[in-house]
N, C-alpha and C. Protein backbone atom coordinates (compact mmCIF):
# COMPACT_ATOMS: atom_id res chain seq x y z
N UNK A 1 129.05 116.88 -112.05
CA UNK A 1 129.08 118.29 -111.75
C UNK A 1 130.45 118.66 -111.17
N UNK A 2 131.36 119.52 -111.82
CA UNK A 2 132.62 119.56 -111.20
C UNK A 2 132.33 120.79 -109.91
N UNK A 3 133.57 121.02 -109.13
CA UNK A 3 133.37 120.72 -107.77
C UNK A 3 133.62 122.53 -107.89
N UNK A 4 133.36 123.38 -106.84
CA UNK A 4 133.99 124.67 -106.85
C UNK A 4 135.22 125.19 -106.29
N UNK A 5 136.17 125.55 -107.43
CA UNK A 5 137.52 126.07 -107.01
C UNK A 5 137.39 127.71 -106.82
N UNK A 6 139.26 128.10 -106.54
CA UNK A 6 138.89 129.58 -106.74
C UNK A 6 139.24 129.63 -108.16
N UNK A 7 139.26 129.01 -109.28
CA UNK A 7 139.84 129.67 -110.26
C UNK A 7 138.29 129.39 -110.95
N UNK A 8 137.89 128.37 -110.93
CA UNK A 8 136.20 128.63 -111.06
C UNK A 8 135.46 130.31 -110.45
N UNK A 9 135.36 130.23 -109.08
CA UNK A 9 134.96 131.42 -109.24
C UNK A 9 135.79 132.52 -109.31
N UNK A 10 136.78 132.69 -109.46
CA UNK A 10 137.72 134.02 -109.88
C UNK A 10 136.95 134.13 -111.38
N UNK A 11 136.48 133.11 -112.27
CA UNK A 11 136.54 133.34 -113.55
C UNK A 11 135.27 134.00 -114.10
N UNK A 12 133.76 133.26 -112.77
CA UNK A 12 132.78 133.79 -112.67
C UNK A 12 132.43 135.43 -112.53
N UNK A 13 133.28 135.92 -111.28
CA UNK A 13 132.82 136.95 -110.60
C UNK A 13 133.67 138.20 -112.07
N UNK A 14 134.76 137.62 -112.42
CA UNK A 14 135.44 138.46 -113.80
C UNK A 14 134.37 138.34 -115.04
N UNK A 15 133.81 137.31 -115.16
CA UNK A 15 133.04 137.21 -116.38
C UNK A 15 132.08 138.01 -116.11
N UNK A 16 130.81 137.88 -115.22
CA UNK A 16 129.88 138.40 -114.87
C UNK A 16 129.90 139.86 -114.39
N UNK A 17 131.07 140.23 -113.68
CA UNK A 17 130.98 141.12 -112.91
C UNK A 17 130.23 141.49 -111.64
N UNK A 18 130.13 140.37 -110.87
CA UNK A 18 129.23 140.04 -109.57
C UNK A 18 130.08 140.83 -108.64
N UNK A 19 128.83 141.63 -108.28
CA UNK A 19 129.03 142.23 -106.89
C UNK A 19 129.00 141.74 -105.50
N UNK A 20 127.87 140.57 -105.10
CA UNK A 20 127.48 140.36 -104.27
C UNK A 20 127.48 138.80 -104.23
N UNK A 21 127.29 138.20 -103.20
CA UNK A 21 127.47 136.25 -102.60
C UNK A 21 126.29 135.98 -103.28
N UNK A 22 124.94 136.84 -103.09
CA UNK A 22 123.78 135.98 -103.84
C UNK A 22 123.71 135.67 -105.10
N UNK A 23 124.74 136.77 -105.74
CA UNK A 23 124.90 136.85 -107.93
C UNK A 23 125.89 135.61 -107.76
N UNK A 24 126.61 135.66 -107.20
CA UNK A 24 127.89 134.52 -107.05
C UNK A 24 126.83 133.36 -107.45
N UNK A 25 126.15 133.19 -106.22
CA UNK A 25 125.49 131.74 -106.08
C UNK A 25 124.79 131.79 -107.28
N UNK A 26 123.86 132.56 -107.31
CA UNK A 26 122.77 132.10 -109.14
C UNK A 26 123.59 131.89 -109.89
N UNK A 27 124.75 132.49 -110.58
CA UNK A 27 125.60 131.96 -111.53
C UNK A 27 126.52 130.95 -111.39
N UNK A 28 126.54 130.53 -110.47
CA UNK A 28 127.41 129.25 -110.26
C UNK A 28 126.02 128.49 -110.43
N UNK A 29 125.29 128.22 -109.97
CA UNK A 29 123.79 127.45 -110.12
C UNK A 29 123.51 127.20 -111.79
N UNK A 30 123.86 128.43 -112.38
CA UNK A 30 123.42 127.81 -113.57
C UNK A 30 124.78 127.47 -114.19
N UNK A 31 125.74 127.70 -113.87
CA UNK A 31 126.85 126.87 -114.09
C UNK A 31 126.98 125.43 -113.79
N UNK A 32 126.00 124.72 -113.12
CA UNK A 32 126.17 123.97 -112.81
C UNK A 32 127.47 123.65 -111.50
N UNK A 33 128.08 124.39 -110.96
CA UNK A 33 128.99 124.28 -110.07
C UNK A 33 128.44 123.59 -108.99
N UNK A 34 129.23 122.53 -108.40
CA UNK A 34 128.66 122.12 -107.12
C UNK A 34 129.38 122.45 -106.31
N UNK A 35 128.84 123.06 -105.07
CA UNK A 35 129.31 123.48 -103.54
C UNK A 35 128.35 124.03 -102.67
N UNK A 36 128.64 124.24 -101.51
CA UNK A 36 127.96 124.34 -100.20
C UNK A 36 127.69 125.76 -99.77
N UNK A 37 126.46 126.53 -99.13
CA UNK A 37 126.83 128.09 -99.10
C UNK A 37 128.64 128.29 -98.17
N UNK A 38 128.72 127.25 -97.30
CA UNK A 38 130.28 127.51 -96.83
C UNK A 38 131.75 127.43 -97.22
N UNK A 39 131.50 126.78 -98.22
CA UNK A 39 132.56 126.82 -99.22
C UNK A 39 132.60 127.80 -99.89
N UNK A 40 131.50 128.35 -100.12
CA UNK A 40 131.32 129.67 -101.24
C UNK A 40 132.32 130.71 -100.35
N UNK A 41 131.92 131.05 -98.99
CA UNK A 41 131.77 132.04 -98.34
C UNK A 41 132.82 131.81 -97.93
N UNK A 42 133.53 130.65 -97.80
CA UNK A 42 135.09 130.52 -96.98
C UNK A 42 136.41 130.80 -98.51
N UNK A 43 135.77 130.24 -99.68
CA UNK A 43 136.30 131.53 -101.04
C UNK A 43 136.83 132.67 -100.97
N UNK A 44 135.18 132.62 -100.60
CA UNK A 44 135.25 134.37 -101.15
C UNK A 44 135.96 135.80 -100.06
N UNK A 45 135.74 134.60 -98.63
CA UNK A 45 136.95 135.20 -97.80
C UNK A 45 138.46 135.24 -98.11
N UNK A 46 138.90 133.99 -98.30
CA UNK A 46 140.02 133.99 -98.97
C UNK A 46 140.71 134.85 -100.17
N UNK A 47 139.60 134.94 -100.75
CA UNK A 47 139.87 135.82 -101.70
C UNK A 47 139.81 137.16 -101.94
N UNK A 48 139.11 136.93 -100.66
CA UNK A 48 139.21 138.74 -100.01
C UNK A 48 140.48 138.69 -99.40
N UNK A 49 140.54 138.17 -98.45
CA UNK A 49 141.96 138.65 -97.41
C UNK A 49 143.14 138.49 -98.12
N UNK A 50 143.25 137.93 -99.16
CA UNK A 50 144.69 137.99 -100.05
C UNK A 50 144.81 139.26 -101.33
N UNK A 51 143.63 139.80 -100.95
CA UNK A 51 143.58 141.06 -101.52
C UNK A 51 142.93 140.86 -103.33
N UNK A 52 142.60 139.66 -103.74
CA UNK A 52 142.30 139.07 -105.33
C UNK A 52 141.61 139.86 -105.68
N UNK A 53 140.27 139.96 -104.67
CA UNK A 53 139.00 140.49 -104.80
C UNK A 53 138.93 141.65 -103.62
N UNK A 54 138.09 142.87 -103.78
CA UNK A 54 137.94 143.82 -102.96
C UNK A 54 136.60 143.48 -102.43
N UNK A 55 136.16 143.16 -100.80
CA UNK A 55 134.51 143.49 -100.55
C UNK A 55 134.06 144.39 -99.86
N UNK A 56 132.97 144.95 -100.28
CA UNK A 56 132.34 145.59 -99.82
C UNK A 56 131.40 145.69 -99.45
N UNK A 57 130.80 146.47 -98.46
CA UNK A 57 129.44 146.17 -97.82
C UNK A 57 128.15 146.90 -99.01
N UNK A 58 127.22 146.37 -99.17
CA UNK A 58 126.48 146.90 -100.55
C UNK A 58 125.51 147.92 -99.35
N UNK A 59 125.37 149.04 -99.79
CA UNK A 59 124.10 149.77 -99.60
C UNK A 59 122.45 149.75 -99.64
N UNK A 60 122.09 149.44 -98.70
CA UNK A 60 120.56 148.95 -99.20
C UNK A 60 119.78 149.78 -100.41
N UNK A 61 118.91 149.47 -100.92
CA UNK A 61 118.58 150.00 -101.80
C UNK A 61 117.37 151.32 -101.20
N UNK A 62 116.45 150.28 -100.49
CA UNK A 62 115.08 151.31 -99.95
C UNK A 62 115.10 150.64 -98.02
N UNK A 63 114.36 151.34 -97.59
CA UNK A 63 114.06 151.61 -95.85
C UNK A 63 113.73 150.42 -95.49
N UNK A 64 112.59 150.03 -96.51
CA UNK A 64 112.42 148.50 -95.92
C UNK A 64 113.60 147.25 -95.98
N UNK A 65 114.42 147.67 -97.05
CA UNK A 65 115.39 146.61 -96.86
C UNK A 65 116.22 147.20 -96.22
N UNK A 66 116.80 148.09 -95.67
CA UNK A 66 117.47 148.63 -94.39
C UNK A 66 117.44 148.03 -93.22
N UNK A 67 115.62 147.80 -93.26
CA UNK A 67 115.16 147.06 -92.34
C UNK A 67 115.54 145.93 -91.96
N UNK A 68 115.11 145.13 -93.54
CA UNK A 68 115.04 143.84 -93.48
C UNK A 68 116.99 142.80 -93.33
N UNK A 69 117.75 144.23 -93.74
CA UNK A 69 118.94 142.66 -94.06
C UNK A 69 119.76 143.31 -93.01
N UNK A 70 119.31 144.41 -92.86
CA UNK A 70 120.65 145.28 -91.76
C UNK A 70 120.91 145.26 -90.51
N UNK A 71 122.14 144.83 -89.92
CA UNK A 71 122.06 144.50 -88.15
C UNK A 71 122.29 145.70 -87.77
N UNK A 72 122.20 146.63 -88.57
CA UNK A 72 122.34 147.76 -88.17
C UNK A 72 120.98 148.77 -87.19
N UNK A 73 119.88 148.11 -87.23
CA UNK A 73 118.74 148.14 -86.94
C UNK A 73 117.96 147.69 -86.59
N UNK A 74 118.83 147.05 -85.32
CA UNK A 74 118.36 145.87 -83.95
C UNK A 74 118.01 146.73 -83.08
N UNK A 75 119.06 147.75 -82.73
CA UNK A 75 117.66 148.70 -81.66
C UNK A 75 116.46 149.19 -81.59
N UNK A 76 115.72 149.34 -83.41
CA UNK A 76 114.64 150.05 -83.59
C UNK A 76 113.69 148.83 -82.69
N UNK A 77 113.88 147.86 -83.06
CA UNK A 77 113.38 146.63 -82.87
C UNK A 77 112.74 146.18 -81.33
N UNK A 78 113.94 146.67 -80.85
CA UNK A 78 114.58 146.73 -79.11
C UNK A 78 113.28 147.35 -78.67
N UNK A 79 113.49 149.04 -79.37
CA UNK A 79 112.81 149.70 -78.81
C UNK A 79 111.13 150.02 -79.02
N UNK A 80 110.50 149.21 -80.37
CA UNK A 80 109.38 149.09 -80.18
C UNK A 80 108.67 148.00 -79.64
N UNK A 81 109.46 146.65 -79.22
CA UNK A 81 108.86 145.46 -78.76
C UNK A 81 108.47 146.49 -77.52
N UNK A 82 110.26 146.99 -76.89
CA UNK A 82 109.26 147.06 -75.21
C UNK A 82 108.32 148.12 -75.00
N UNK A 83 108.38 149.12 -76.02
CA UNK A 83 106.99 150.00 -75.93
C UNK A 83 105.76 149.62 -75.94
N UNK A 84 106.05 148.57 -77.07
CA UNK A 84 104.49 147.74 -77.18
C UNK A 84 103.84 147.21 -75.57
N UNK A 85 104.90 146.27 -75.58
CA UNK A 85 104.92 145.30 -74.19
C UNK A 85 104.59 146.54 -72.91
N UNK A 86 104.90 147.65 -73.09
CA UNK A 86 104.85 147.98 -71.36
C UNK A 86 103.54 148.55 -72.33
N UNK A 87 102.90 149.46 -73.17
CA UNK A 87 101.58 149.78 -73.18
C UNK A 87 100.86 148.85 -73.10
N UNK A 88 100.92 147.66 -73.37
CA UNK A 88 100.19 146.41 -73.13
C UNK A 88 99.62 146.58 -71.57
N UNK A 89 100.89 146.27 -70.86
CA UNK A 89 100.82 145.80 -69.57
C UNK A 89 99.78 147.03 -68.79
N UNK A 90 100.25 148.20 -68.87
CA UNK A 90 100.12 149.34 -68.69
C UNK A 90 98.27 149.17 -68.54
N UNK A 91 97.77 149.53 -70.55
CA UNK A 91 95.70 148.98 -70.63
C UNK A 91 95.68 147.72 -69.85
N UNK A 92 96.52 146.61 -70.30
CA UNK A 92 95.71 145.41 -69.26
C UNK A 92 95.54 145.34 -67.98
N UNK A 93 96.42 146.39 -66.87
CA UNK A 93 96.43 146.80 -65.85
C UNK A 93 95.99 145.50 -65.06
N UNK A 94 96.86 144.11 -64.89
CA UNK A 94 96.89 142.96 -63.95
C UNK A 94 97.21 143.17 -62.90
N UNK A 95 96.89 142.67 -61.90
CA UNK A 95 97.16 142.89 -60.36
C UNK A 95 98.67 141.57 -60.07
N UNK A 96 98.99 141.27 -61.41
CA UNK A 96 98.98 139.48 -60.59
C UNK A 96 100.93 140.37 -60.54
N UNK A 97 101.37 140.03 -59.27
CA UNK A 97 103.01 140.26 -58.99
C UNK A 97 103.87 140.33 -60.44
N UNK A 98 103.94 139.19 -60.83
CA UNK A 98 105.08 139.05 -61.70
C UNK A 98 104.62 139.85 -63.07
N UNK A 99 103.15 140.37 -63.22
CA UNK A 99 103.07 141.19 -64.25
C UNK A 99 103.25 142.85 -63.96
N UNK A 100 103.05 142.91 -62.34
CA UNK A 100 103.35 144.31 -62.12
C UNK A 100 104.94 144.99 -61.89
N UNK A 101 105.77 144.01 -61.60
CA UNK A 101 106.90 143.75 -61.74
C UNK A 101 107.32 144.18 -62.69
N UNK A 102 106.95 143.49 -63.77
CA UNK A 102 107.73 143.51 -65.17
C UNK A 102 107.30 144.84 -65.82
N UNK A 103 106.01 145.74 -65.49
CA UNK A 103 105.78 146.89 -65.84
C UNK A 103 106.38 147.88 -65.42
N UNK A 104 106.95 147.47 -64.18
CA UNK A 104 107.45 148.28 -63.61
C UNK A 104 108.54 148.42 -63.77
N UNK A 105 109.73 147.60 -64.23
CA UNK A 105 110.38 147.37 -64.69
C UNK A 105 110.85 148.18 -66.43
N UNK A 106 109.68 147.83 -67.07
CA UNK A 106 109.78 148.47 -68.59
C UNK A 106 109.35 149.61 -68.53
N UNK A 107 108.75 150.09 -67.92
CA UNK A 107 108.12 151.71 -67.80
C UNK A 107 108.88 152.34 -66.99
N UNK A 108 109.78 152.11 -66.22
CA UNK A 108 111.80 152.78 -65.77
C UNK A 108 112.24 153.26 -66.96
N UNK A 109 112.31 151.94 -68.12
CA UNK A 109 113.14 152.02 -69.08
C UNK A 109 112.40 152.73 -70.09
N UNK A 110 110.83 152.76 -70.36
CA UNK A 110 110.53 153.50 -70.99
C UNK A 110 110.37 155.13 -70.69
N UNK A 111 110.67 155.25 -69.65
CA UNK A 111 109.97 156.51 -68.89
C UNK A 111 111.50 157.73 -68.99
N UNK A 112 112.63 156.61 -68.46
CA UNK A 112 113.87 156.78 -68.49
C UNK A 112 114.78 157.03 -69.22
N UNK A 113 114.69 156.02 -70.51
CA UNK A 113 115.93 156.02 -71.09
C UNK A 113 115.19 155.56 -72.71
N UNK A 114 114.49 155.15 -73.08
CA UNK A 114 114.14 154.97 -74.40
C UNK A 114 113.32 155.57 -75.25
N UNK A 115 112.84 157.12 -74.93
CA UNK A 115 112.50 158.27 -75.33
C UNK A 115 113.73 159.17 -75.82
N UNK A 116 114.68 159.44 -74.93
CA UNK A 116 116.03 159.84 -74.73
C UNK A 116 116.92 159.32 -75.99
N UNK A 117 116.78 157.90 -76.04
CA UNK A 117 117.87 157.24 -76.97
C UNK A 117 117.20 157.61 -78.08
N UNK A 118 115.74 157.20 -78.34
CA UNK A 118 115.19 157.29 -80.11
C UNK A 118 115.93 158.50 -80.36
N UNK A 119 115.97 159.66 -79.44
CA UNK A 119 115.69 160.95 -79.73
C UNK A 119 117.01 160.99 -80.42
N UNK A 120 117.70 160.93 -80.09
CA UNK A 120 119.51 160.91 -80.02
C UNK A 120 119.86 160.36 -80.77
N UNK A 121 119.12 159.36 -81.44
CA UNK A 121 119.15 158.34 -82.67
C UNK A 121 119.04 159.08 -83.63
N UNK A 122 117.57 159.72 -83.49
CA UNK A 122 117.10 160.68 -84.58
C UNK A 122 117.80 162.15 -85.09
N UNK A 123 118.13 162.42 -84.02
CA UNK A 123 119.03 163.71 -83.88
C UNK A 123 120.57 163.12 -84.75
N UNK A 124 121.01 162.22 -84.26
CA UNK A 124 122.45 162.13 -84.38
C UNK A 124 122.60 160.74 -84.86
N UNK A 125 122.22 160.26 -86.00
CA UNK A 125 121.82 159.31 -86.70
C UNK A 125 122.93 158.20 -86.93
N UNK A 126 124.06 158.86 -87.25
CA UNK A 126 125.46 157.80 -87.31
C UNK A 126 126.29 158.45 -86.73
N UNK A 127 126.40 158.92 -85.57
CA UNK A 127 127.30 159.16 -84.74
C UNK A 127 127.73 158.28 -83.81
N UNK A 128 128.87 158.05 -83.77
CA UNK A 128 128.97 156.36 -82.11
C UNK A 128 129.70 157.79 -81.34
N UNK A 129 128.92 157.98 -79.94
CA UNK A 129 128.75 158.13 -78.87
C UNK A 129 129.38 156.96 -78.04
N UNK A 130 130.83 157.78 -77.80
CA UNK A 130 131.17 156.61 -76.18
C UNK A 130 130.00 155.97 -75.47
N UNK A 131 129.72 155.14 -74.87
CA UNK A 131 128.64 154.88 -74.28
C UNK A 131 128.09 155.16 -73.02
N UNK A 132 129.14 155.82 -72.27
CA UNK A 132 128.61 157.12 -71.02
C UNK A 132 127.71 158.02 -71.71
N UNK A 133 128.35 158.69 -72.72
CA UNK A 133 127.86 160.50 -73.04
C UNK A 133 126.09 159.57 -73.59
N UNK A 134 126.06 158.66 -74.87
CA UNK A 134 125.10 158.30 -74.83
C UNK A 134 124.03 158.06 -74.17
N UNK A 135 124.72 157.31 -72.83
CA UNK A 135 123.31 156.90 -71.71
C UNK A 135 123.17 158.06 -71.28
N UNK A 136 124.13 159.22 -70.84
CA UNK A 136 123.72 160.36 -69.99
C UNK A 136 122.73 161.39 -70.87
N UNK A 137 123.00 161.78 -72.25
CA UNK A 137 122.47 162.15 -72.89
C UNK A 137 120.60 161.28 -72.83
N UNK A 138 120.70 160.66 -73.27
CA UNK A 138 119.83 159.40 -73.56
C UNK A 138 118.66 159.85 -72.16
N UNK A 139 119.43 159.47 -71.18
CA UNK A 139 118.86 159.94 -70.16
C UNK A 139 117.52 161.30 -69.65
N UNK A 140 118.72 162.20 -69.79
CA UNK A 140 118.08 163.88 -69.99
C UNK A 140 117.58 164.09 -71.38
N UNK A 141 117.24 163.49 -72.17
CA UNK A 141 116.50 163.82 -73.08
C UNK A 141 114.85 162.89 -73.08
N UNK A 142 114.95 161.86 -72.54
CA UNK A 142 114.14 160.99 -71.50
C UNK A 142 113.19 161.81 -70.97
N UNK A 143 113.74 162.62 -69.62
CA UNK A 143 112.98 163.28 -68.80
C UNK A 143 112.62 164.41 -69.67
N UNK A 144 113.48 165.27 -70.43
CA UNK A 144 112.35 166.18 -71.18
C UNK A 144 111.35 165.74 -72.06
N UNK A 145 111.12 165.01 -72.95
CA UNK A 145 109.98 163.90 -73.85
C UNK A 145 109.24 163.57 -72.69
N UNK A 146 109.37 162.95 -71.43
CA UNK A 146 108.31 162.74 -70.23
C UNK A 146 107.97 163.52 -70.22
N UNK A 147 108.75 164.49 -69.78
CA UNK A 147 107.83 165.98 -68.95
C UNK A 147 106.42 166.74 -70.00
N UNK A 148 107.59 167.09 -71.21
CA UNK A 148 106.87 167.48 -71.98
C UNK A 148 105.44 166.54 -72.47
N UNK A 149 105.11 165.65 -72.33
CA UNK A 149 104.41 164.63 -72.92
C UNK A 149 103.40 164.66 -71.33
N UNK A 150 103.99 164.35 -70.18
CA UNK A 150 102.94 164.94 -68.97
C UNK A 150 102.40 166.08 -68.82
N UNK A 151 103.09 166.99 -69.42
CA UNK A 151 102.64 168.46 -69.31
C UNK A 151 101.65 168.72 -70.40
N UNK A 152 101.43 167.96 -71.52
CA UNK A 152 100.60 167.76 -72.84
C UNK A 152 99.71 167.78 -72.07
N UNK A 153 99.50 166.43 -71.63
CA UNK A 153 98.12 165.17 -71.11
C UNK A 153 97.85 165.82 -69.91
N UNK A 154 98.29 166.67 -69.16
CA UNK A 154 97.87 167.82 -68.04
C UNK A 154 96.89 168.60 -68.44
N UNK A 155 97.20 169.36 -69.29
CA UNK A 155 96.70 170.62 -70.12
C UNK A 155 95.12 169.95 -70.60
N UNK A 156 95.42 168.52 -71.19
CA UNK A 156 94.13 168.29 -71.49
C UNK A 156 93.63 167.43 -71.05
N UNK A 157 93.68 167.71 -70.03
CA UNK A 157 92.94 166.87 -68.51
C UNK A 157 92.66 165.38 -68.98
N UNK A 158 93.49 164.86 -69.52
CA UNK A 158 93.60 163.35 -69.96
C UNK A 158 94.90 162.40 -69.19
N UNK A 159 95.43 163.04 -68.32
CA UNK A 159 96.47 162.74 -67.17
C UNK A 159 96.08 161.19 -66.44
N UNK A 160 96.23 160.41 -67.11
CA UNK A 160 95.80 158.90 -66.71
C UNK A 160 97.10 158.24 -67.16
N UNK A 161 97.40 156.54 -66.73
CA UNK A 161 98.47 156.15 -66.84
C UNK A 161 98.31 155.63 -67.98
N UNK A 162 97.10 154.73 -68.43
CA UNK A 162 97.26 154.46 -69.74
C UNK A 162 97.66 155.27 -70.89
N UNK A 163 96.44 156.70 -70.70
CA UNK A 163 96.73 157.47 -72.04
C UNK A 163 98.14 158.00 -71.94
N UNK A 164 98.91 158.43 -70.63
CA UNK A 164 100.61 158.74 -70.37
C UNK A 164 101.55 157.30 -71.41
N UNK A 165 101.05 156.13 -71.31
CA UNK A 165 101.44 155.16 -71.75
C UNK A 165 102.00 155.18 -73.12
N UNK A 166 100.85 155.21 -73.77
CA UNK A 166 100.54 155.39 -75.25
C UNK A 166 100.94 156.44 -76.04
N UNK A 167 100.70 157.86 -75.17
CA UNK A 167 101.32 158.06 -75.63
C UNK A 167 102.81 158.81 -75.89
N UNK A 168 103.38 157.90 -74.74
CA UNK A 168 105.09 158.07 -74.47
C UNK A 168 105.45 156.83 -75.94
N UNK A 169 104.91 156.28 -75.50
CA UNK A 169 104.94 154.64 -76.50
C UNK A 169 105.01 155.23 -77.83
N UNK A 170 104.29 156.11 -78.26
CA UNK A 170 103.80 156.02 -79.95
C UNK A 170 105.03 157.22 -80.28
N UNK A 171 105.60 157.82 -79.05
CA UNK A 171 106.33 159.29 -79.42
C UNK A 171 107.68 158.45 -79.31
N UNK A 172 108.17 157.24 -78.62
CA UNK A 172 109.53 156.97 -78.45
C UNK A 172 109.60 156.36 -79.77
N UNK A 173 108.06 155.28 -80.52
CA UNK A 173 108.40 154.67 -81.42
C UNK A 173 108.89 155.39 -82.89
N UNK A 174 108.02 156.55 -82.77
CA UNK A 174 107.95 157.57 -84.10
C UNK A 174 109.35 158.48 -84.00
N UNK A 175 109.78 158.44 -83.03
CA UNK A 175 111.21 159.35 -82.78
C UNK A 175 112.61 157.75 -82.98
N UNK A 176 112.39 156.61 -82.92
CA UNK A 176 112.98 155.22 -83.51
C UNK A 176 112.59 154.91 -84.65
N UNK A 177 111.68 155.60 -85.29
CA UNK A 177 111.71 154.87 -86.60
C UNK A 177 112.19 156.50 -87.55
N UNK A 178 112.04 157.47 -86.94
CA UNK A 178 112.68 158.77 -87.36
C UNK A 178 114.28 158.55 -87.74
N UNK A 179 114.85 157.89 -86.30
CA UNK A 179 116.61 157.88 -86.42
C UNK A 179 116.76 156.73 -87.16
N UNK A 180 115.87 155.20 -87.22
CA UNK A 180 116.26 154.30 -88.22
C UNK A 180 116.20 155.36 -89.30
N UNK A 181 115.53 155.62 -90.05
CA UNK A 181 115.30 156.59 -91.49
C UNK A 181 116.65 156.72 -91.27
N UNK A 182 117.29 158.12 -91.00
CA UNK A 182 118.26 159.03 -90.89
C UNK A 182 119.48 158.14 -90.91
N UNK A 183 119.13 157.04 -90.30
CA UNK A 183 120.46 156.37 -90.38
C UNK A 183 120.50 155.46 -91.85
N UNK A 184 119.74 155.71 -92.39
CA UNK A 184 119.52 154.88 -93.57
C UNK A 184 120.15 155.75 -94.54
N UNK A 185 119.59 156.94 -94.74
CA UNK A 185 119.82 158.18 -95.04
C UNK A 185 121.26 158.95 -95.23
N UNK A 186 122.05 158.80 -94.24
CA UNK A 186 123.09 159.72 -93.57
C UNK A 186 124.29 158.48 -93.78
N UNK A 187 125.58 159.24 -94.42
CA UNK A 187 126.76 157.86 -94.12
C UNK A 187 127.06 158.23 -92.39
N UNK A 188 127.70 157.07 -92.23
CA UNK A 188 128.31 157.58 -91.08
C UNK A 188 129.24 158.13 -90.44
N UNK A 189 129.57 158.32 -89.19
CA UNK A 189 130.19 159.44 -88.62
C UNK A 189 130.85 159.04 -87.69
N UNK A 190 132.37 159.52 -86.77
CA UNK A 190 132.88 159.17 -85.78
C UNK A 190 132.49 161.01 -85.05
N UNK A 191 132.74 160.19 -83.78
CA UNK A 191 132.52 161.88 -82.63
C UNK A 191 134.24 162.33 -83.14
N UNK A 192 134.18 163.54 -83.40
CA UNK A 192 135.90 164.06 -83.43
C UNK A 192 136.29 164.29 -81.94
N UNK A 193 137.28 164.02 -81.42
CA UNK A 193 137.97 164.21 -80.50
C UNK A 193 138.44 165.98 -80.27
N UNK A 194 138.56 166.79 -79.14
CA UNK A 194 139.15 167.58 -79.81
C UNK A 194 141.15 167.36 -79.25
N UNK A 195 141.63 168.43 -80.36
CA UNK A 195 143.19 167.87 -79.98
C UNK A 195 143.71 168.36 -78.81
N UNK A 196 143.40 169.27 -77.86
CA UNK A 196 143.96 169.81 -76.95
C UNK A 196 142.75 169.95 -75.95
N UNK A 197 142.73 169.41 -74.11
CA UNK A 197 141.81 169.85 -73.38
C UNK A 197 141.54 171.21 -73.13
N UNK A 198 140.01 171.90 -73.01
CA UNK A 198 140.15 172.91 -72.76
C UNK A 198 140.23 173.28 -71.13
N UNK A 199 141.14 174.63 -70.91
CA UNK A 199 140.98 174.66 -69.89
C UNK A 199 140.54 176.43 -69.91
N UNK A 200 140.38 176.44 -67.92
CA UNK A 200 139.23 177.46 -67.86
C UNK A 200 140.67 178.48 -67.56
């Protein structure tokens, strides 16, 4: 089995017209080519940074693979483990320290700041936010989703910590899987600067 060069795969990715490392690999496979996924990938760098080959990042096709291949959508992740985890803690209502602790702990952050962020996610989907304006934003949008969401469960005399729990939990998750979408959706965006401060 001869070994993999770049003029081997320069000849592949021209013949075929391969877009992507995984087409690379099947057609070298049935080429019989022998090499390692790191050899492939230390190639195909090379052959990027000398400019041979152009790469590009491929576009997912559908939401679930957005999901599935994109690091782009580690916070959704973030933010429904600890929703889960503090409504957990929240119904199981343990007396024992280190579990009241830790509720207390995630229900700051849920109560605080991860209502706020989905929201801001959802709202403003590929925007990078310095990471002050974010948390402050993040923040005050937090306490309105609380309020509003206490002022719900007021009205219908269902004002308990669990049902407050659940459903802060199900509104931060559905407002995180809103801004994953959108960001799936939407190219992205830088904040514009403006060119001159204003003054009063």
């Amino acid at each position: 089995m001869p070994r993999l060069t770049r003029k081997i795969l320069l000849e592949a990715i021209e013949q075929y017209h391969i877009e992507s490392i995984g087409s690379i690999r099947e057609q070298l496979k049935k080429k019989q080519i022998d090499f390692t996924d790191d050899e492939l990938v230390r190639l195909v760098r090379e052959l990027g940074s000398d400019g041979t080959i152009v790469l590009r990042e491929l576009e997912p096709e559908s939401f679930s693979s957005y999901l599935g291949e994109n690091n782009q959508a580690w916070w959704l992740y973030g933010v429904v483990m600890v929703a889960l985890i503090e409504s957990f803690l929240v119904v199981y209502a343990s007396q024992d320290q280190l579990v009241i602790t830790l509720r207390a702990l995630l229900g700051l952050v849920l109560l605080g700041f991860l209502p706020g962020y989905s929201a801001t996610r959802a709202v403003f989907p590929r925007v990078q936010f310095p990471f002050l304006e974010r948390l402050i934003l993040s923040i005050f949008l937090s306490v309105m989703v609380s309020i509003g969401i206490g002022t719900l469960l007021g009205a219908v005399f269902l004002f308990q910590s669990a049902a407050n729990a659940l459903l802060l939990s199900s509104a931060t998750i559905l407002l995180a899987v809103i801004g994953a979408y959108r960001s799936f959706k939407l190219p992205d965006k830088q904040v514009e600067e403006p060119l001159d401060p204003i003054t009063a």
